[in-house]
PDB file of N, CA and C in Angstrom:
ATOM      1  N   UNK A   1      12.601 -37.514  32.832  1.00  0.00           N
ATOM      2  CA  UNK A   1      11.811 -37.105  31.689  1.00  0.00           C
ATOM      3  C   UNK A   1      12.637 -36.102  30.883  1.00  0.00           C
ATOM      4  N   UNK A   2      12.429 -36.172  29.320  1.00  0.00           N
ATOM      5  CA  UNK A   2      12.946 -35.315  28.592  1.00  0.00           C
ATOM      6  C   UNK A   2      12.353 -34.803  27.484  1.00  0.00           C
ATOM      7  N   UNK A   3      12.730 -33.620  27.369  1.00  0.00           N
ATOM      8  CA  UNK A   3      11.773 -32.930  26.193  1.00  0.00           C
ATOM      9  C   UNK A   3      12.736 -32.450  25.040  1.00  0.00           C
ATOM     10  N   UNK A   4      12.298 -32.786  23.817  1.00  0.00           N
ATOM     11  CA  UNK A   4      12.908 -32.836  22.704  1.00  0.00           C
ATOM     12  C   UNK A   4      12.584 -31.890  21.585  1.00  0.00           C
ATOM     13  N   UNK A   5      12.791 -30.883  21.427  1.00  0.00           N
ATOM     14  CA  UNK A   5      12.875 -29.863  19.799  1.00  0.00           C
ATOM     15  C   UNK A   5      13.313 -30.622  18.839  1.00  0.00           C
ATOM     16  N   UNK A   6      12.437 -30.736  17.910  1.00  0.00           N
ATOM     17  CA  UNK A   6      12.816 -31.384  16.592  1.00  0.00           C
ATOM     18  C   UNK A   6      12.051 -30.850  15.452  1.00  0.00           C
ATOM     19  N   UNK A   7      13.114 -30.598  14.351  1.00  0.00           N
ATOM     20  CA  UNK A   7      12.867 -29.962  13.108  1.00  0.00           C
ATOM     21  C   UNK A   7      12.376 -30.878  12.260  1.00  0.00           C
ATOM     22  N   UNK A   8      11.245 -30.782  11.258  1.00  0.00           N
ATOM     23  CA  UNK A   8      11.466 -31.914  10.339  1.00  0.00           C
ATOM     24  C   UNK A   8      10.701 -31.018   9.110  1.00  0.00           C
ATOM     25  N   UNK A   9      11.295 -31.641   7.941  1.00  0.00           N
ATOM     26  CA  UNK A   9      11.123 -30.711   6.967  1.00  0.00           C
ATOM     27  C   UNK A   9       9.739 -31.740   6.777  1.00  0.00           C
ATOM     28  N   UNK A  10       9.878 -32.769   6.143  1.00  0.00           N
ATOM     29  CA  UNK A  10       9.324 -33.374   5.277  1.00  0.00           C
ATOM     30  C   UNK A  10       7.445 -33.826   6.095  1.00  0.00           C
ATOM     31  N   UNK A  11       6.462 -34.124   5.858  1.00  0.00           N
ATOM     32  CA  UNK A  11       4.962 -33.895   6.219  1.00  0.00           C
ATOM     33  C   UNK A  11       4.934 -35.607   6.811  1.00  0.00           C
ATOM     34  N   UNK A  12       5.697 -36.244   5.638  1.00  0.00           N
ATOM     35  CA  UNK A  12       5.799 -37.683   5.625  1.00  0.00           C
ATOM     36  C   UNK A  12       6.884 -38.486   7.058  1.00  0.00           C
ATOM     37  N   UNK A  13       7.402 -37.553   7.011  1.00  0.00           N
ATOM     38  CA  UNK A  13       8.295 -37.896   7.937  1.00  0.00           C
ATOM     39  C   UNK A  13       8.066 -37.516   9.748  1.00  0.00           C
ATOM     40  N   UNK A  14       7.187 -36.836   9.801  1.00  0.00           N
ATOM     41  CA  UNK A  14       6.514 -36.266  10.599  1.00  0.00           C
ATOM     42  C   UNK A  14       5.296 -37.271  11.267  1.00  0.00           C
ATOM     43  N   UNK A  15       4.778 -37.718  10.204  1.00  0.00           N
ATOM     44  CA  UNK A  15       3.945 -38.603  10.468  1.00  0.00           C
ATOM     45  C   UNK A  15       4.221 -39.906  11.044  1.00  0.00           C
ATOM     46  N   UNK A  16       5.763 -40.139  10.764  1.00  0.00           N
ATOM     47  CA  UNK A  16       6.529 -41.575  10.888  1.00  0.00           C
ATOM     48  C   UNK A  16       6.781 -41.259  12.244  1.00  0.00           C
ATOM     49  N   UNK A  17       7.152 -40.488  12.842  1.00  0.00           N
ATOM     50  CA  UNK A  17       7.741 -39.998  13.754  1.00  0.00           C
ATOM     51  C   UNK A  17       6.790 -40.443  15.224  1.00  0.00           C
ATOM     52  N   UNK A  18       5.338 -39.466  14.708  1.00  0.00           N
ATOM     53  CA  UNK A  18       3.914 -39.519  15.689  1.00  0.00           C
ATOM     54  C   UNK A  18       3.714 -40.931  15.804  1.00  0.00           C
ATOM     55  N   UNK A  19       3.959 -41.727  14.581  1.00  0.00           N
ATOM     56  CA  UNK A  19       3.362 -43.144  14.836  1.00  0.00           C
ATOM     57  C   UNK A  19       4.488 -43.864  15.620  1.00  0.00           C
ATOM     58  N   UNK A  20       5.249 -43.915  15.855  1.00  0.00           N
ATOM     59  CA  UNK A  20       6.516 -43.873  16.589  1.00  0.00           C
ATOM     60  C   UNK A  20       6.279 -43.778  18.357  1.00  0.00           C
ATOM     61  N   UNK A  21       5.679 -42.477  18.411  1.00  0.00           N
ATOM     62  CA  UNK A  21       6.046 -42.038  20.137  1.00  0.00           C
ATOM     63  C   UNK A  21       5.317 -42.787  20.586  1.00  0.00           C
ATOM     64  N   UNK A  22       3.667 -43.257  20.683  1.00  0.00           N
ATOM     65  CA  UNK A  22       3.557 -44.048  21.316  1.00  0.00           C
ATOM     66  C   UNK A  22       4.476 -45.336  21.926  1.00  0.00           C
ATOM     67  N   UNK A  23       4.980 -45.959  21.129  1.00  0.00           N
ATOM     68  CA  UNK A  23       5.658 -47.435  21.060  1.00  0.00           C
ATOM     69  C   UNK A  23       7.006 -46.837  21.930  1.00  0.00           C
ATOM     70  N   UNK A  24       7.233 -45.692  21.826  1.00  0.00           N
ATOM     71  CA  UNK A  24       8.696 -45.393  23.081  1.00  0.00           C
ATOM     72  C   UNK A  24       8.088 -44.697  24.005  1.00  0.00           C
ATOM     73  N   UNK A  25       6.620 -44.717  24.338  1.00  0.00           N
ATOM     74  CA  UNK A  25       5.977 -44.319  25.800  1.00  0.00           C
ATOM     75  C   UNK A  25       6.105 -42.476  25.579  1.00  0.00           C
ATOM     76  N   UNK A  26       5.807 -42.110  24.294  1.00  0.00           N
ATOM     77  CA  UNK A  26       6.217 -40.492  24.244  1.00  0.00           C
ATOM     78  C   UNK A  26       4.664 -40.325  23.673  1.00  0.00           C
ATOM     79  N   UNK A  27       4.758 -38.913  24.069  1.00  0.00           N
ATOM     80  CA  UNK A  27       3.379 -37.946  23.320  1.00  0.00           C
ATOM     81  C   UNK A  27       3.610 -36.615  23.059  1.00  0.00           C
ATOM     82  N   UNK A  28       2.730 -36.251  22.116  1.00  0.00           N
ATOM     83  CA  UNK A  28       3.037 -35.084  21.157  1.00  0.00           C
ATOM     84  C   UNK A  28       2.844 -33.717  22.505  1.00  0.00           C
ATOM     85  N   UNK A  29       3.505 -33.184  22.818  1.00  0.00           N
ATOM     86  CA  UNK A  29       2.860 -31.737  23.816  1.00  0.00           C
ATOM     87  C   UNK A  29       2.281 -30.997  22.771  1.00  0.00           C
ATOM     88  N   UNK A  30       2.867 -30.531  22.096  1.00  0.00           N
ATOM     89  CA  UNK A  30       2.947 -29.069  21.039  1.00  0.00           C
ATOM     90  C   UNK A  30       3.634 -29.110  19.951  1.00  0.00           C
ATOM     91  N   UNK A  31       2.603 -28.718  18.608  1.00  0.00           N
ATOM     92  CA  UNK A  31       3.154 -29.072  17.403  1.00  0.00           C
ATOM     93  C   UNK A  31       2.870 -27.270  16.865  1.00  0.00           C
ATOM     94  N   UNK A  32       4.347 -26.639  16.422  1.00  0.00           N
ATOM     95  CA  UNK A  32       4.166 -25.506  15.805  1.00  0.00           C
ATOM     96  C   UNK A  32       4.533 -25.454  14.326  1.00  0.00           C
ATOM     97  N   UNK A  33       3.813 -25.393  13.076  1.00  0.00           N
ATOM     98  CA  UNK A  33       4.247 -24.928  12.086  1.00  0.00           C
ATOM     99  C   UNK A  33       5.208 -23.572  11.982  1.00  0.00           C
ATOM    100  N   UNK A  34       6.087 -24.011  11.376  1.00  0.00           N
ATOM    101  CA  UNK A  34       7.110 -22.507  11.569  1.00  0.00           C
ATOM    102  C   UNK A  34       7.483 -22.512   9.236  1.00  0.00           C
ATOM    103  N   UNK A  35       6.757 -21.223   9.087  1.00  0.00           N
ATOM    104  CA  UNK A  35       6.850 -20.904   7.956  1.00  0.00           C
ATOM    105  C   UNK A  35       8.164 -20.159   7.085  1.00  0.00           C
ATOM    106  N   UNK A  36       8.515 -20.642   6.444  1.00  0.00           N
ATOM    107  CA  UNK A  36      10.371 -20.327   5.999  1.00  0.00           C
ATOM    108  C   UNK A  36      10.191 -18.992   5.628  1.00  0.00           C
ATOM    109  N   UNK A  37      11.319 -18.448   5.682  1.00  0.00           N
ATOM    110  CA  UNK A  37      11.272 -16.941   5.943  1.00  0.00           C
ATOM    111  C   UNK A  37      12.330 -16.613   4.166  1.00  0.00           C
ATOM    112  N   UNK A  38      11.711 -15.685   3.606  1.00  0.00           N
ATOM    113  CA  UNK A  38      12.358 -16.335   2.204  1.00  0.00           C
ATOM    114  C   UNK A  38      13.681 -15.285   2.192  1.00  0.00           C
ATOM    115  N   UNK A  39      14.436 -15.912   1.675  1.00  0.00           N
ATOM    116  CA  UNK A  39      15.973 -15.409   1.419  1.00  0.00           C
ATOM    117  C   UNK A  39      15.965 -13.983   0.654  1.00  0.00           C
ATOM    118  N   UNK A  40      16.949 -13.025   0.506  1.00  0.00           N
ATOM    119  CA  UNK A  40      17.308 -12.221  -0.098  1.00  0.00           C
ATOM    120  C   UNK A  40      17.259 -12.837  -1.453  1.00  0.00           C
ATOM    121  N   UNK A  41      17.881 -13.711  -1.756  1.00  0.00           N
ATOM    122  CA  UNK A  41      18.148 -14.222  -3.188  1.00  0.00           C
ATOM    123  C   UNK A  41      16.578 -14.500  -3.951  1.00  0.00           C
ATOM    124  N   UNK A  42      16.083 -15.169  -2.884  1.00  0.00           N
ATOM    125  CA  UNK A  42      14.676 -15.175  -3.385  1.00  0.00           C
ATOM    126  C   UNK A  42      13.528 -13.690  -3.536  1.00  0.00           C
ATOM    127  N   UNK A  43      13.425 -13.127  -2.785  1.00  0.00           N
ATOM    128  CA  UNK A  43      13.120 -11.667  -3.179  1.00  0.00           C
ATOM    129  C   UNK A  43      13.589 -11.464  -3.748  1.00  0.00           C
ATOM    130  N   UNK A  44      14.894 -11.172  -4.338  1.00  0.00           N
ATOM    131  CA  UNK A  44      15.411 -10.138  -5.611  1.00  0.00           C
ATOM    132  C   UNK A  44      15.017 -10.780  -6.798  1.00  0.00           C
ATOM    133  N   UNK A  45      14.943 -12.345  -6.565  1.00  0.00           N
ATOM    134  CA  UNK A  45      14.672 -13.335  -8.317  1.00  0.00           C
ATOM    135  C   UNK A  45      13.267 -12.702  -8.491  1.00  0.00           C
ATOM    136  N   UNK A  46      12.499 -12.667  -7.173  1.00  0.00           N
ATOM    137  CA  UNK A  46      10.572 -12.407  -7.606  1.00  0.00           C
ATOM    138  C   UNK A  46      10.800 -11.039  -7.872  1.00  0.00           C
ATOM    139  N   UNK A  47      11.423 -10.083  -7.641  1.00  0.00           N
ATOM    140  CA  UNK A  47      11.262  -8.941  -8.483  1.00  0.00           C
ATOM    141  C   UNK A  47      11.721  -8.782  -9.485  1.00  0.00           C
ATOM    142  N   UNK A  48      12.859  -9.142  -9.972  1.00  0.00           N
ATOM    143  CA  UNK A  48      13.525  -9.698 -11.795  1.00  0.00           C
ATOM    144  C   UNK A  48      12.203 -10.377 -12.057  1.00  0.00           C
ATOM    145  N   UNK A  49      12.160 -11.276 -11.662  1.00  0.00           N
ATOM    146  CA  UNK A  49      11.187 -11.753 -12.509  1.00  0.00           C
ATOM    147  C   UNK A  49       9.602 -11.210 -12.684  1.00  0.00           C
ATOM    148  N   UNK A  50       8.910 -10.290 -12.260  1.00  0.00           N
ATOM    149  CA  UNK A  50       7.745  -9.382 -11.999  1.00  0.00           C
ATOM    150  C   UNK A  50       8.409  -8.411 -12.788  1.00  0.00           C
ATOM    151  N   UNK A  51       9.532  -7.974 -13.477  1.00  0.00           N
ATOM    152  CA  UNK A  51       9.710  -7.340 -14.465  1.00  0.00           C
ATOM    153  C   UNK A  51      10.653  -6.039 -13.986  1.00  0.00           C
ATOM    154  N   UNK A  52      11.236  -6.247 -12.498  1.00  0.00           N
ATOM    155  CA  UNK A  52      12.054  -5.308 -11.958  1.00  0.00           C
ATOM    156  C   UNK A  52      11.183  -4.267 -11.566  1.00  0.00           C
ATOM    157  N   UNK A  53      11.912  -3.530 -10.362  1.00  0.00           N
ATOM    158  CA  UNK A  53      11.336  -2.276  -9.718  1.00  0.00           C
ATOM    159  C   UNK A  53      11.187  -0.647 -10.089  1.00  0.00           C
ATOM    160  N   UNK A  54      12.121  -0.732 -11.452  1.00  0.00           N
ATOM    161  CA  UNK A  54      11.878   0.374 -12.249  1.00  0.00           C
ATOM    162  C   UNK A  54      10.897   1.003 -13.093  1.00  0.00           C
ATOM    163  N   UNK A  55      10.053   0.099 -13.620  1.00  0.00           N
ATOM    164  CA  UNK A  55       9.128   0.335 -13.983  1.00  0.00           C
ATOM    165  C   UNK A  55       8.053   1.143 -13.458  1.00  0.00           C
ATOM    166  N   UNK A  56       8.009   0.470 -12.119  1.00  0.00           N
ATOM    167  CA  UNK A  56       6.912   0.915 -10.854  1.00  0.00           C
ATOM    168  C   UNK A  56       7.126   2.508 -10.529  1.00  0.00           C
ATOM    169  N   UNK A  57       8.136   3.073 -11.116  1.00  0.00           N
ATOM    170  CA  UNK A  57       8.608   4.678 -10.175  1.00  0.00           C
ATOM    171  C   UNK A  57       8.083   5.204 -11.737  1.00  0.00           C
ATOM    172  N   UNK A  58       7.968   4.770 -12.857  1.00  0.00           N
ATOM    173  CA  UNK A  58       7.484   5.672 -13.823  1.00  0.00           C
ATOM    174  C   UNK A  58       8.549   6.618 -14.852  1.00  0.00           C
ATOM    175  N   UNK A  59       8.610   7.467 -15.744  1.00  0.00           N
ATOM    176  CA  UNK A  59       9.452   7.898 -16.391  1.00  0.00           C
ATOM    177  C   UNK A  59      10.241   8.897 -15.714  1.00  0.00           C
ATOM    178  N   UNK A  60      11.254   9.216 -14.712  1.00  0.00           N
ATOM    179  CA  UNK A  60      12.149   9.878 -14.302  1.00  0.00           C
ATOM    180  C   UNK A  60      12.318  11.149 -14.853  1.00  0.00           C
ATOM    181  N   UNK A  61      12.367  11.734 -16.259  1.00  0.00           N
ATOM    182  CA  UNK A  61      12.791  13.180 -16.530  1.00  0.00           C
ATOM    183  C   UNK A  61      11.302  13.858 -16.587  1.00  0.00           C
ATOM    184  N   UNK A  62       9.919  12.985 -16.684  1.00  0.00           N
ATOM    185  CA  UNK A  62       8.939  13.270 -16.770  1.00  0.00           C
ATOM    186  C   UNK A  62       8.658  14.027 -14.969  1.00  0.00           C
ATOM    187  N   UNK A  63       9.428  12.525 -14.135  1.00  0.00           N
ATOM    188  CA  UNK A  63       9.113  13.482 -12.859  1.00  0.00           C
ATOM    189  C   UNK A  63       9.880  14.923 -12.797  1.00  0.00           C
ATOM    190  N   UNK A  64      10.955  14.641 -13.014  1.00  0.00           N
ATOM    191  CA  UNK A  64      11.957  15.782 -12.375  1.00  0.00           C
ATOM    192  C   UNK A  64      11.302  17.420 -13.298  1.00  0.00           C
ATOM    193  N   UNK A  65      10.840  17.501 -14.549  1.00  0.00           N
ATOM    194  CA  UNK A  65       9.833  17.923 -15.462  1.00  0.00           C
ATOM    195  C   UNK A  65       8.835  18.317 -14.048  1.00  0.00           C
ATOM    196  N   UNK A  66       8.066  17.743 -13.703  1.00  0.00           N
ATOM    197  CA  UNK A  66       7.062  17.984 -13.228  1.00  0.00           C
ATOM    198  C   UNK A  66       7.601  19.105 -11.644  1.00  0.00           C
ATOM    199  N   UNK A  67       8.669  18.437 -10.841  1.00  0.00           N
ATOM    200  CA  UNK A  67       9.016  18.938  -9.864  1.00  0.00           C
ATOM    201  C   UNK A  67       9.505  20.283 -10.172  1.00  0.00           C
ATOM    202  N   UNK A  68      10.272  20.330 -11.259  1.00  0.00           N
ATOM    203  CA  UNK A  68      11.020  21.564 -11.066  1.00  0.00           C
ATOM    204  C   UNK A  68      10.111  22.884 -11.589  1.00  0.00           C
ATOM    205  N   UNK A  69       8.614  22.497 -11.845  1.00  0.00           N
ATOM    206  CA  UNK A  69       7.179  23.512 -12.500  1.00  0.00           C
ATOM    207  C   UNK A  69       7.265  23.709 -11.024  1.00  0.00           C
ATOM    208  N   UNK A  70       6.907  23.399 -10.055  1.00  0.00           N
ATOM    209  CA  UNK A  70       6.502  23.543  -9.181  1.00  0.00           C
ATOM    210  C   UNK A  70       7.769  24.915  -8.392  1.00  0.00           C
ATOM    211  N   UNK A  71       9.162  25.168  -8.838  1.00  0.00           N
ATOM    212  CA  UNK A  71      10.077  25.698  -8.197  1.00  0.00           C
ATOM    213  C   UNK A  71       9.441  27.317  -8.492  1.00  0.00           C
ATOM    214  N   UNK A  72       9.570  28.224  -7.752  1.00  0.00           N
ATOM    215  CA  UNK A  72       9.403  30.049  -7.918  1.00  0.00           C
ATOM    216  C   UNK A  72      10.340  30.344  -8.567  1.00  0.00           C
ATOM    217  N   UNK A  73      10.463  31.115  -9.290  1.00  0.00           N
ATOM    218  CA  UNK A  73      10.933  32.454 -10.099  1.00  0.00           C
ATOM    219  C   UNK A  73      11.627  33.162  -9.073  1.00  0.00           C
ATOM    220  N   UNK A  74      12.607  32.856  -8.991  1.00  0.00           N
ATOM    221  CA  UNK A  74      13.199  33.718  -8.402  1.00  0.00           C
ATOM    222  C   UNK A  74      13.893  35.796  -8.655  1.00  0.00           C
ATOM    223  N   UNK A  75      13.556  36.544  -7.645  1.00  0.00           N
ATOM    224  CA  UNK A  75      14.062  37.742  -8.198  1.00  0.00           C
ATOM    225  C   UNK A  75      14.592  38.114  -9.344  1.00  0.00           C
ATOM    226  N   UNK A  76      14.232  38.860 -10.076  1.00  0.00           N
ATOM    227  CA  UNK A  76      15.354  39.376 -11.006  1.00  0.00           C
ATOM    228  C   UNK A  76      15.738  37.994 -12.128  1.00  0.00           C
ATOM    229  N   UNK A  77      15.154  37.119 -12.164  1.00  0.00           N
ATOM    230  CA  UNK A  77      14.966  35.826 -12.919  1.00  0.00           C
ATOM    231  C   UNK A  77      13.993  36.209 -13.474  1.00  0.00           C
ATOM    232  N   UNK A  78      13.301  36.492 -14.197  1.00  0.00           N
ATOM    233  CA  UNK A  78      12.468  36.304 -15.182  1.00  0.00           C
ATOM    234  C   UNK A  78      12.671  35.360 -16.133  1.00  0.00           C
ATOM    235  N   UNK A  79      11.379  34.690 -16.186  1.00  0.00           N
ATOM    236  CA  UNK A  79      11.771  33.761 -17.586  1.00  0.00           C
ATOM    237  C   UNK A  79      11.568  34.341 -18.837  1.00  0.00           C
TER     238      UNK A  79
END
């Protein structure tokens, strides 16, 4: 007896396959969907294309503006 791992992209082809094992005395044990894991290339296109990640952090001198209100007066500094 032998047990076989097999990839198949296609839904159609899958099906050809099942109708198949009977007629060579085979049966299905375990069928796992395995979901594609998306590429670097593909993440970076969906964020170009969502309009890039800069937007999302907001106006930059507005933050640094805001952070540096927050710094003390130091000694003998007076503003």
């Amino acid at each position: 007896m032998s047990q076989l791992l097999i990839e198949i992209d296609s839904e159609e082809n899958v099906a050809i396959l099942l109708s198949l094992l009977p007629k060579l005395g085979g049966h299905l044990i375990e069928k796992k969907v395995v979901s594609k894991k998306p590429t670097l290339a593909e993440v970076l296109e969906e964020i170009i294309q969502s309009g890039g990640a800069g937007e999302s952090f907001g106006d930059a001198s507005e933050w640094q503006r805001e952070i540096r209100s927050w710094d003390r007066v130091l000694h003998g500094r007076e503003e």
